[in-house]
C-alpha atoms as a PDB file:
ATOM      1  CA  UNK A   1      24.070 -10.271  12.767  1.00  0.00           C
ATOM      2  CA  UNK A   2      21.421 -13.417  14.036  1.00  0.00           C
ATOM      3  CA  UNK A   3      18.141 -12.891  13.170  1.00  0.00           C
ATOM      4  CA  UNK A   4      17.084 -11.664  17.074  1.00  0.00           C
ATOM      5  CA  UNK A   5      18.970  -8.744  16.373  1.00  0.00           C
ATOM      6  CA  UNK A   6      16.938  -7.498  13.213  1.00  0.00           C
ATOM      7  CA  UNK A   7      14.275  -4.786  13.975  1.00  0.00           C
ATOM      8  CA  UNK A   8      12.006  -2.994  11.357  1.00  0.00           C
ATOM      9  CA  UNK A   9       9.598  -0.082  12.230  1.00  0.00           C
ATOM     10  CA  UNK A  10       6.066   0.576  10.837  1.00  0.00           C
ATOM     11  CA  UNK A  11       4.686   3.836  10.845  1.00  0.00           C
ATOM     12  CA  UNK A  12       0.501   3.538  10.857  1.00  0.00           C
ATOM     13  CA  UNK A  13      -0.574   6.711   9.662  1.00  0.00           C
ATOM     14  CA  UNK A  14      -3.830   8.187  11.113  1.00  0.00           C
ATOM     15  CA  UNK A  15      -5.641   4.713  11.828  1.00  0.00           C
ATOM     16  CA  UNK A  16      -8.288   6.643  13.713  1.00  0.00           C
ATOM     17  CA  UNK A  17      -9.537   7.626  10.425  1.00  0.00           C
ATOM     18  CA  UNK A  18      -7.972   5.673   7.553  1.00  0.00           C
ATOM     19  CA  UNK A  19      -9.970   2.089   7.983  1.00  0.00           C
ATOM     20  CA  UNK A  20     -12.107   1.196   5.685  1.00  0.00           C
ATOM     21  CA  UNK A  21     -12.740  -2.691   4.809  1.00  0.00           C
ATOM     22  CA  UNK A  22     -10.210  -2.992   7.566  1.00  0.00           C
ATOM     23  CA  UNK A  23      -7.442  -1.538   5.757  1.00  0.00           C
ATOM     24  CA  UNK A  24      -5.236  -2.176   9.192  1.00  0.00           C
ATOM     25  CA  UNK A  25      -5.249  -5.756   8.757  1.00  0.00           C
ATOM     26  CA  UNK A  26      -2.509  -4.663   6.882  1.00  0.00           C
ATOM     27  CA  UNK A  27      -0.320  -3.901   9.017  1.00  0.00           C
ATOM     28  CA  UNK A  28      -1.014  -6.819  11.335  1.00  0.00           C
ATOM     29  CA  UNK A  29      -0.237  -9.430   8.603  1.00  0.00           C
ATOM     30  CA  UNK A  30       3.344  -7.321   8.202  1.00  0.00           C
ATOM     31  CA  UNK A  31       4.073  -7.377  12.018  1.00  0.00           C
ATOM     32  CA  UNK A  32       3.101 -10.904  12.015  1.00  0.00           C
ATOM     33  CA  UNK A  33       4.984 -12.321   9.450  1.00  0.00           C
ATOM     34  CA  UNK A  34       8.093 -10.425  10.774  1.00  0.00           C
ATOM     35  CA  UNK A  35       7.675 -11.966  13.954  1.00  0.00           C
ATOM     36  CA  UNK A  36       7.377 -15.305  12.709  1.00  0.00           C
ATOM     37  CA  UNK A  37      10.451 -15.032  11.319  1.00  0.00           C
ATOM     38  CA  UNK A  38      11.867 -14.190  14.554  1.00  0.00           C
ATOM     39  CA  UNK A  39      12.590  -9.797  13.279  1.00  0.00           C
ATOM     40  CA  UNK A  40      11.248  -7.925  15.488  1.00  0.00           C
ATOM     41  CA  UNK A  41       8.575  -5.492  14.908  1.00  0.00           C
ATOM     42  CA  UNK A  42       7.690  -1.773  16.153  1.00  0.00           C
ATOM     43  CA  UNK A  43       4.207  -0.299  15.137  1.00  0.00           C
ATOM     44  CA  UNK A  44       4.121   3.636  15.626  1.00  0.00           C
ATOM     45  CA  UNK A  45       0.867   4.461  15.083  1.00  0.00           C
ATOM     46  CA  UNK A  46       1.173   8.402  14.128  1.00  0.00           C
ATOM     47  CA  UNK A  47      -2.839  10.035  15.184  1.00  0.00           C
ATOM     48  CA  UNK A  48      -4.409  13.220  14.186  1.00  0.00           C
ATOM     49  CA  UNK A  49      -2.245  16.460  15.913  1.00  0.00           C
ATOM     50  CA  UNK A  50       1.160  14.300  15.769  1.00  0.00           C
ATOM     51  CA  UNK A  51       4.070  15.217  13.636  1.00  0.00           C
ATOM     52  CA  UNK A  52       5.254  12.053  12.175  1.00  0.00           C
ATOM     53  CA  UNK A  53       8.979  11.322  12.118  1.00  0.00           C
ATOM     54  CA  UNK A  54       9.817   8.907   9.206  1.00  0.00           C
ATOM     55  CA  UNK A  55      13.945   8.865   9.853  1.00  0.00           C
ATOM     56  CA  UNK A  56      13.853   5.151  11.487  1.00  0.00           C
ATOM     57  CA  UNK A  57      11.149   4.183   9.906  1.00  0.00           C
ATOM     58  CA  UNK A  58      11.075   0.794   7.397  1.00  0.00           C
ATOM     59  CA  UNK A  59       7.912   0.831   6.142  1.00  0.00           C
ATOM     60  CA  UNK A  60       4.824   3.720   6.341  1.00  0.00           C
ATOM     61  CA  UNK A  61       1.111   2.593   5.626  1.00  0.00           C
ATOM     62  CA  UNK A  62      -1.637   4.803   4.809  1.00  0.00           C
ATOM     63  CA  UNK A  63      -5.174   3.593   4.652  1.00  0.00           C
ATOM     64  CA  UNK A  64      -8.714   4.274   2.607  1.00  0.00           C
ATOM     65  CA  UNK A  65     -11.332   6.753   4.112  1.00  0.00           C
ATOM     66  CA  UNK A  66     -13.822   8.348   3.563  1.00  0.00           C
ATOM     67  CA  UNK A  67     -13.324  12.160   1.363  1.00  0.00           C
ATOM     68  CA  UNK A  68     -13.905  13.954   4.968  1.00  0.00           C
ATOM     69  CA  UNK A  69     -11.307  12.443   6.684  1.00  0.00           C
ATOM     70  CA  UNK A  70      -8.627  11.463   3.155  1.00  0.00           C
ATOM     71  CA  UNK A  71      -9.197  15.796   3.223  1.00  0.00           C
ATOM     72  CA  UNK A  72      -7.812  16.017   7.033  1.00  0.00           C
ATOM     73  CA  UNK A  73      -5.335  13.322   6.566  1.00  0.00           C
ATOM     74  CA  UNK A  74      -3.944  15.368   3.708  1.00  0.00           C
ATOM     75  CA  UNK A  75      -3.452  19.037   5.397  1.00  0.00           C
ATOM     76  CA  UNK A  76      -1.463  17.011   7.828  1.00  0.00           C
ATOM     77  CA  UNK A  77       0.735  15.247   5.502  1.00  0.00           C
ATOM     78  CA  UNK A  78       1.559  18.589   2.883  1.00  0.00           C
ATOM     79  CA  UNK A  79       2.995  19.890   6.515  1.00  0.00           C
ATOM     80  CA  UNK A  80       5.305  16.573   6.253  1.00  0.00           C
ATOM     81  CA  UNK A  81       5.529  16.287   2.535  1.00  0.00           C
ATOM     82  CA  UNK A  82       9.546  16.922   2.686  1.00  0.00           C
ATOM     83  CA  UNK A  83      10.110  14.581   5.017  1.00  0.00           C
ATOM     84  CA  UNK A  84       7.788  12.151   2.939  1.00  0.00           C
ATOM     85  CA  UNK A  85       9.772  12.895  -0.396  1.00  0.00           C
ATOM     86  CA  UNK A  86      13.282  12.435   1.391  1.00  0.00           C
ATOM     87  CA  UNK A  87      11.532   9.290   3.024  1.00  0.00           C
ATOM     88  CA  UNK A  88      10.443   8.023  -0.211  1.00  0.00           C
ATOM     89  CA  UNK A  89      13.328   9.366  -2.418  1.00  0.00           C
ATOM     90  CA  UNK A  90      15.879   7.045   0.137  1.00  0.00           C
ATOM     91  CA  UNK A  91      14.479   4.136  -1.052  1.00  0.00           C
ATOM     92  CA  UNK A  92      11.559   4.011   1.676  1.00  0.00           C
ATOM     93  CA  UNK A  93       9.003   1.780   1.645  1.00  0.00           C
ATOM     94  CA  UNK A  94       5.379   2.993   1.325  1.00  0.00           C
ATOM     95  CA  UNK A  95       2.009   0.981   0.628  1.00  0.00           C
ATOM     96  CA  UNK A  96      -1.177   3.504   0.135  1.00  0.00           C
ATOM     97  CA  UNK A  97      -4.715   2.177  -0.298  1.00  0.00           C
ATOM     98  CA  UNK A  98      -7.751   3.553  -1.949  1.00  0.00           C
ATOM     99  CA  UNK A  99      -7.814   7.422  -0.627  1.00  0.00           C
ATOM    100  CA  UNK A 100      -4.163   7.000   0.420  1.00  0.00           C
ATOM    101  CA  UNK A 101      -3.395   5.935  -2.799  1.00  0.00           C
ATOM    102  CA  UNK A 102      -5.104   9.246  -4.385  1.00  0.00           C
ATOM    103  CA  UNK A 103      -2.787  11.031  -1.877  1.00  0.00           C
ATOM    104  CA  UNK A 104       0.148  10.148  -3.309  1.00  0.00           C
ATOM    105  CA  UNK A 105      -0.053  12.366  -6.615  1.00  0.00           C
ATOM    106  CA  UNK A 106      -0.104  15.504  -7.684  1.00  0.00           C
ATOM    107  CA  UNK A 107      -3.988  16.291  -7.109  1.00  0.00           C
ATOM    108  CA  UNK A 108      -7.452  14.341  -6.493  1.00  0.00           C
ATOM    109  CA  UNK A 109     -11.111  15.856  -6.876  1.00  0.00           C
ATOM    110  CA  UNK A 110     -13.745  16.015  -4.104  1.00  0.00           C
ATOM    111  CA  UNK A 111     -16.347  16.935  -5.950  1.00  0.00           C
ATOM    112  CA  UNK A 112     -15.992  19.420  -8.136  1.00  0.00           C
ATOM    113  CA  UNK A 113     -13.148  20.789  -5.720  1.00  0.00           C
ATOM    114  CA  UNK A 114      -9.362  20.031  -7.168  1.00  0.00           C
ATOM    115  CA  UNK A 115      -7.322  19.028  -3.839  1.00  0.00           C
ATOM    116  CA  UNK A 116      -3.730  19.351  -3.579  1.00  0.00           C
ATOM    117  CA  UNK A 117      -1.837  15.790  -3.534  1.00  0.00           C
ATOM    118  CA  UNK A 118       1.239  15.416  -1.761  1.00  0.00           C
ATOM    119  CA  UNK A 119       3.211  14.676  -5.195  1.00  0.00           C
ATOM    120  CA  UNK A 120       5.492  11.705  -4.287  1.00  0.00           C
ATOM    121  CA  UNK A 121       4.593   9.899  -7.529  1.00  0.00           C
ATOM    122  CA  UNK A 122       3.321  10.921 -11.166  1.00  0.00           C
ATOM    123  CA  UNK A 123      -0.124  10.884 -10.854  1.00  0.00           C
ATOM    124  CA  UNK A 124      -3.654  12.642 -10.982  1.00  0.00           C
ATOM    125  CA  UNK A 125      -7.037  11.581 -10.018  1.00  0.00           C
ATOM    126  CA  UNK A 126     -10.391  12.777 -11.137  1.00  0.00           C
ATOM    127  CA  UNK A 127     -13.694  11.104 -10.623  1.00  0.00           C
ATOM    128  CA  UNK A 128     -15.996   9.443 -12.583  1.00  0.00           C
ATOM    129  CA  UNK A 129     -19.158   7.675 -12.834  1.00  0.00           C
ATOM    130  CA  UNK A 130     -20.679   5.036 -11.805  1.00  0.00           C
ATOM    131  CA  UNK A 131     -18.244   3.932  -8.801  1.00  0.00           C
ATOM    132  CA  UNK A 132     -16.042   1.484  -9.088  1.00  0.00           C
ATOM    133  CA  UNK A 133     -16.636  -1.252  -7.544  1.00  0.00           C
ATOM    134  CA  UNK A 134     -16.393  -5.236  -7.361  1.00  0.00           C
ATOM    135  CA  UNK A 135     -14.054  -8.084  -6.404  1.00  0.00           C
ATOM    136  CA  UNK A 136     -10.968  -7.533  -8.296  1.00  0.00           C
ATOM    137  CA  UNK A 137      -7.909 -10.128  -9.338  1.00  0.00           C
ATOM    138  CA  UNK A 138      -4.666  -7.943 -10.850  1.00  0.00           C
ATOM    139  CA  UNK A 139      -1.364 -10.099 -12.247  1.00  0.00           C
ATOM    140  CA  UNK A 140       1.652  -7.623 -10.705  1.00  0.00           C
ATOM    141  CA  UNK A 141       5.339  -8.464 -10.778  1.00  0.00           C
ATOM    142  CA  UNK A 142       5.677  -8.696  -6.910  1.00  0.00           C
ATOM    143  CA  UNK A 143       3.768 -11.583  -6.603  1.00  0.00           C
ATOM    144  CA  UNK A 144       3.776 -14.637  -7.179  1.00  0.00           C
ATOM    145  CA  UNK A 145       0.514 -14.894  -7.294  1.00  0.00           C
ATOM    146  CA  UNK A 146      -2.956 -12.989  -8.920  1.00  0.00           C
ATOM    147  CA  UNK A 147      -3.019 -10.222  -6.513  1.00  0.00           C
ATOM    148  CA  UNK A 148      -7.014 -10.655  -4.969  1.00  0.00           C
ATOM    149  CA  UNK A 149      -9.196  -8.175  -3.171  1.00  0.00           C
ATOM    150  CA  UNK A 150     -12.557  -5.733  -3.088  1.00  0.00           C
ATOM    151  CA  UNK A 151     -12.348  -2.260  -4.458  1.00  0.00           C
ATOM    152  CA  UNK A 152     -14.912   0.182  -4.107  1.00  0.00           C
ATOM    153  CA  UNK A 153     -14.052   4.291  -5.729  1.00  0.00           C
ATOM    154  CA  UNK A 154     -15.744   6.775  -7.360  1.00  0.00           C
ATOM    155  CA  UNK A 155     -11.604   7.973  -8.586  1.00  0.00           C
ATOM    156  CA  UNK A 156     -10.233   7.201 -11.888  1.00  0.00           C
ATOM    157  CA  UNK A 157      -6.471   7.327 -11.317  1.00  0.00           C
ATOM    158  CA  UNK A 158      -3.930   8.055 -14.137  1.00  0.00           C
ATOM    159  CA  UNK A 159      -0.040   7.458 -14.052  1.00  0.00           C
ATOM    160  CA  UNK A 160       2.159   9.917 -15.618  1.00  0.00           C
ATOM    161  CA  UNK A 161       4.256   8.477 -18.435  1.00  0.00           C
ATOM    162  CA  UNK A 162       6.888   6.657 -16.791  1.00  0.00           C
ATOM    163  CA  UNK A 163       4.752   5.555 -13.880  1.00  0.00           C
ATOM    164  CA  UNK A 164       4.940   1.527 -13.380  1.00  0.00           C
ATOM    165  CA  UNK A 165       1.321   0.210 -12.853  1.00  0.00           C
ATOM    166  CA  UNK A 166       1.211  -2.637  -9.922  1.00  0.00           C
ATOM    167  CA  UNK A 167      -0.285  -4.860 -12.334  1.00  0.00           C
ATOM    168  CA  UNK A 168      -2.487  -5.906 -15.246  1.00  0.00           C
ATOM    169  CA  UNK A 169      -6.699  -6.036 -14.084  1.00  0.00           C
ATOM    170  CA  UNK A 170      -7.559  -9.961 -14.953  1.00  0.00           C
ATOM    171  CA  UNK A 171     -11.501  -9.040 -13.452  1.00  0.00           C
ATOM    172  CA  UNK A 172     -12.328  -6.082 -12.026  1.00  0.00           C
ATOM    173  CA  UNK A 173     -12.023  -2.563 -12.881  1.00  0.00           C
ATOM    174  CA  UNK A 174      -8.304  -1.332 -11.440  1.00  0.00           C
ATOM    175  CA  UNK A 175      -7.219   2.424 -12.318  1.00  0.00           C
ATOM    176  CA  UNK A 176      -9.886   3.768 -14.170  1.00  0.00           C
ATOM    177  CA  UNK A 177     -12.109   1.040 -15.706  1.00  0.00           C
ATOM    178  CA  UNK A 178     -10.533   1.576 -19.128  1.00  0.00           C
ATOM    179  CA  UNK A 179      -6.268   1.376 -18.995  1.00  0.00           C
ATOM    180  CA  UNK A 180      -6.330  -2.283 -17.922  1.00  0.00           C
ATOM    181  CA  UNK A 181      -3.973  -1.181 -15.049  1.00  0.00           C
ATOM    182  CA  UNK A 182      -4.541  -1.474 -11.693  1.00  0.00           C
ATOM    183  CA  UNK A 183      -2.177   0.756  -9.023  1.00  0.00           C
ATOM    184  CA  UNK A 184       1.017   2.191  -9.345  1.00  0.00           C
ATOM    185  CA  UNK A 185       4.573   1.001  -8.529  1.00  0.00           C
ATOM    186  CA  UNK A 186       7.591   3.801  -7.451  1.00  0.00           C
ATOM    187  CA  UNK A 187      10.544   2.824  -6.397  1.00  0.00           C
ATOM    188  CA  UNK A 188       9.575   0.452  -2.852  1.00  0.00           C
ATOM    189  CA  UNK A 189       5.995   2.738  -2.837  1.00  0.00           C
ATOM    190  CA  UNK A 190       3.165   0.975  -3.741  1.00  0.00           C
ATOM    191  CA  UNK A 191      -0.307   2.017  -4.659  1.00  0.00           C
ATOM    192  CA  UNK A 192      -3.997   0.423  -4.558  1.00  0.00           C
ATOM    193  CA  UNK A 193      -7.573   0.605  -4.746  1.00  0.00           C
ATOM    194  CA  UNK A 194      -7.559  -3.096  -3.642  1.00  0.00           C
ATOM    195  CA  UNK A 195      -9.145  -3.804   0.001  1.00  0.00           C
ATOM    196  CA  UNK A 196      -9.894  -6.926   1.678  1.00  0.00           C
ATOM    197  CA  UNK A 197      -7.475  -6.190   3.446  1.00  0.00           C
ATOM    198  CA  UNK A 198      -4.778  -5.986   0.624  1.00  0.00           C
ATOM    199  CA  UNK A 199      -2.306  -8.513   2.021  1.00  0.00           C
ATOM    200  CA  UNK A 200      -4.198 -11.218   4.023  1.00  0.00           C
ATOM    201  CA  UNK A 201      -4.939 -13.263   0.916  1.00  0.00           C
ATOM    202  CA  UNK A 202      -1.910 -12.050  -0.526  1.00  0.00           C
ATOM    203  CA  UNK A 203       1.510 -13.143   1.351  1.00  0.00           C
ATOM    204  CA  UNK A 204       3.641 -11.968  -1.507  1.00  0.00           C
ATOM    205  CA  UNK A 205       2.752  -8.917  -1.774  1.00  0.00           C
ATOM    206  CA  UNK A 206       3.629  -8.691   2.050  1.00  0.00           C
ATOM    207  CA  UNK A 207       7.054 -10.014   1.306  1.00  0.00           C
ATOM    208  CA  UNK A 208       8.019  -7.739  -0.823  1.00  0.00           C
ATOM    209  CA  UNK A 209       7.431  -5.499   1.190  1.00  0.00           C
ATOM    210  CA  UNK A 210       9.102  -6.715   3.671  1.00  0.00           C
ATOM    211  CA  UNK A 211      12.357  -7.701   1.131  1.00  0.00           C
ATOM    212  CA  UNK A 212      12.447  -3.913   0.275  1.00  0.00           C
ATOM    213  CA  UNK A 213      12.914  -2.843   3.984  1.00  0.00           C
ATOM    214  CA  UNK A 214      15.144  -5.448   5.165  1.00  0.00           C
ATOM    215  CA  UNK A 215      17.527  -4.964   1.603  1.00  0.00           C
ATOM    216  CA  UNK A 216      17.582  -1.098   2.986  1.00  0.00           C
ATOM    217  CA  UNK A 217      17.647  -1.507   6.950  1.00  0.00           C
ATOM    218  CA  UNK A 218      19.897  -4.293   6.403  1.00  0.00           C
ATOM    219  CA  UNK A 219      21.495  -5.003   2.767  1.00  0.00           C
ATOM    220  CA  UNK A 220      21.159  -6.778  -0.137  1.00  0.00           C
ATOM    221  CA  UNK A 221      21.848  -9.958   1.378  1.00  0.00           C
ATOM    222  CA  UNK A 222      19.007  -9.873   4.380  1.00  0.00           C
ATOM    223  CA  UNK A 223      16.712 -10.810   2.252  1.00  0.00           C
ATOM    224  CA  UNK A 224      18.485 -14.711   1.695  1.00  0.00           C
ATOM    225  CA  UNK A 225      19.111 -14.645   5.440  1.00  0.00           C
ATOM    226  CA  UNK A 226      16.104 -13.694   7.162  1.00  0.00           C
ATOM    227  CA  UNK A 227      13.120 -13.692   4.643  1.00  0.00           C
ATOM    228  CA  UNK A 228      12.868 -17.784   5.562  1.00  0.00           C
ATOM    229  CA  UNK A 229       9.459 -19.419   3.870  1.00  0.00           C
ATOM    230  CA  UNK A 230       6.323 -19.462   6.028  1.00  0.00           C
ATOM    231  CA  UNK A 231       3.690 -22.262   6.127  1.00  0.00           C
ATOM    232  CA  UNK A 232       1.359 -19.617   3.467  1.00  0.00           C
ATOM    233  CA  UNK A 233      -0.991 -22.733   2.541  1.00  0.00           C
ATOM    234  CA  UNK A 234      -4.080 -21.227   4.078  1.00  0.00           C
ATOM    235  CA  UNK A 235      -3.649 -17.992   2.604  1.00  0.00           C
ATOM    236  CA  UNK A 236      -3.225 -19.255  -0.556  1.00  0.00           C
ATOM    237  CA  UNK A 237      -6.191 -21.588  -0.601  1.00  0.00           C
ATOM    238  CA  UNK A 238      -8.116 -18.307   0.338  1.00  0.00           C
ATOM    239  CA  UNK A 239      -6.342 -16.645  -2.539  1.00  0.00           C
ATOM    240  CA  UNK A 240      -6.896 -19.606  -4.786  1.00  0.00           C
ATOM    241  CA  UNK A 241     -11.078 -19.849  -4.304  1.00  0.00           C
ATOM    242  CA  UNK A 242     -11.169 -16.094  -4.710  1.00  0.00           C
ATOM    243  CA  UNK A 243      -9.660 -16.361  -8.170  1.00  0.00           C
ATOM    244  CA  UNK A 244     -11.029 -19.366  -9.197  1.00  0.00           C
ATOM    245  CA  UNK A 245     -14.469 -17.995  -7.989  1.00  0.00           C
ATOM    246  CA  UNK A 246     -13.830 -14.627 -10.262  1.00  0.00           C
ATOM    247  CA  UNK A 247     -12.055 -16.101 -13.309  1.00  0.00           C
END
């Protein structure tokens, strides 16, 4: 199969009302490095009053907002939660951000309210004070790089036991201000408080990404064959001042 005839799908949940610190920057660095590569890309945004499919879909985002609209975006998901745990459990590949991030466990507080989480991974959040918030720099597994970015929450996240953390907080705050632990890694789901957007100063985090779709769209060799290298030297210059500036 030539690389023409590769296709992955991104669903872009809600972007009407999950954008904050332009959180969909996201998901044009994905559909842009895909079609540099010459794999072609579908975005299916999915908007408030639509019932998300997620059968041919590669990869699902979900962005930060505020607690009005993370509250609306969840009502619609628990509707969709057992299409999001068969999505998820098939090896699906997720990235959630900041109040998307909350989403994905078991329950979050709005105020003093306890809100039901759509329980795809081992996880709780409760709040705290003062808000979280800073540049951040977080050493994860996925990349080759110090993941960089700008997080800004009131939520102190914990993982269940069992529950991979994206990575170890190097300056910044992460989780909760106290593990050391910034986000959570599930199977091909990841989760973040980190904004900026996440993946513009970060191309390997976007790779993976994109390695976990093709390996499950395609197999375990479409990685070697399609995942070529990109010219990344101005996002890692941006990368590079960021962490040099913070550390």
């Amino acid at each position: 199969m030539g690389a023409r005839e590769v296709r992955l799908r991104i669903a872009h949940l809600f972007p009407e009302l999950l954008n904050l610190y332009g959180d969909t920057g996201n998901v044009l660095v994905l559909r842009k490095r895909l079609e540099w590569r010459g794999i072609a890309c579908d975005v299916r945004e999915v908007h408030v009053g639509e019932r998300p499919s997620f059968s041919d879909v590669d990869i699902v985002f979900i962005g930060g907002g505020s607690d009005r609209e993370q509250r609306v975006v969840c009502e619609y998901l628990l509707e969709e939660r057992k299409e999001l745990v068969s999505y998820v459990g098939d090896g699906g590949v997720l990235l959630a951000v900041c109040g998307g991030y909350q989403l994905l466990g078991h329950s979050y507080l709005m105020g003093d309210e306890e809100v039901q989480g759509l329980s795809l991974v081992d996880l709780y959040t409760d709040r705290g004070s003062p808000r979280l918030i800073g540049n951040v720099v977080v050493q994860s597994r996925i990349s080759p790089q110090p993941i960089v970015g700008y997080e800004n929450h009131g939520g102190r996240t914990h993982l269940g036991d069992g529950v991979e953390p994206l990575g170890s907080v190097v300056h910044g705050f992460g989780n909760d201000g106290l593990s050391g632990y910034e986000g959570c890694l599930y199977r091909n789901v990841v989760g973040t408080y980190v904004h900026g957007p996440l993946l513009p100063k970060n191309p390997g985090v976007a790779d993976w990404l994109i390695a976990r779709a093709l390996e499950r769209r395609y197999g375990d060799d479409a990685v070697g064959r399609l995942l070529v290298p990109l010219d990344d030297a101005e996002e890692l210059e941006a990368n590079r001042v960021m962490r040099e500036r913070l550390t």
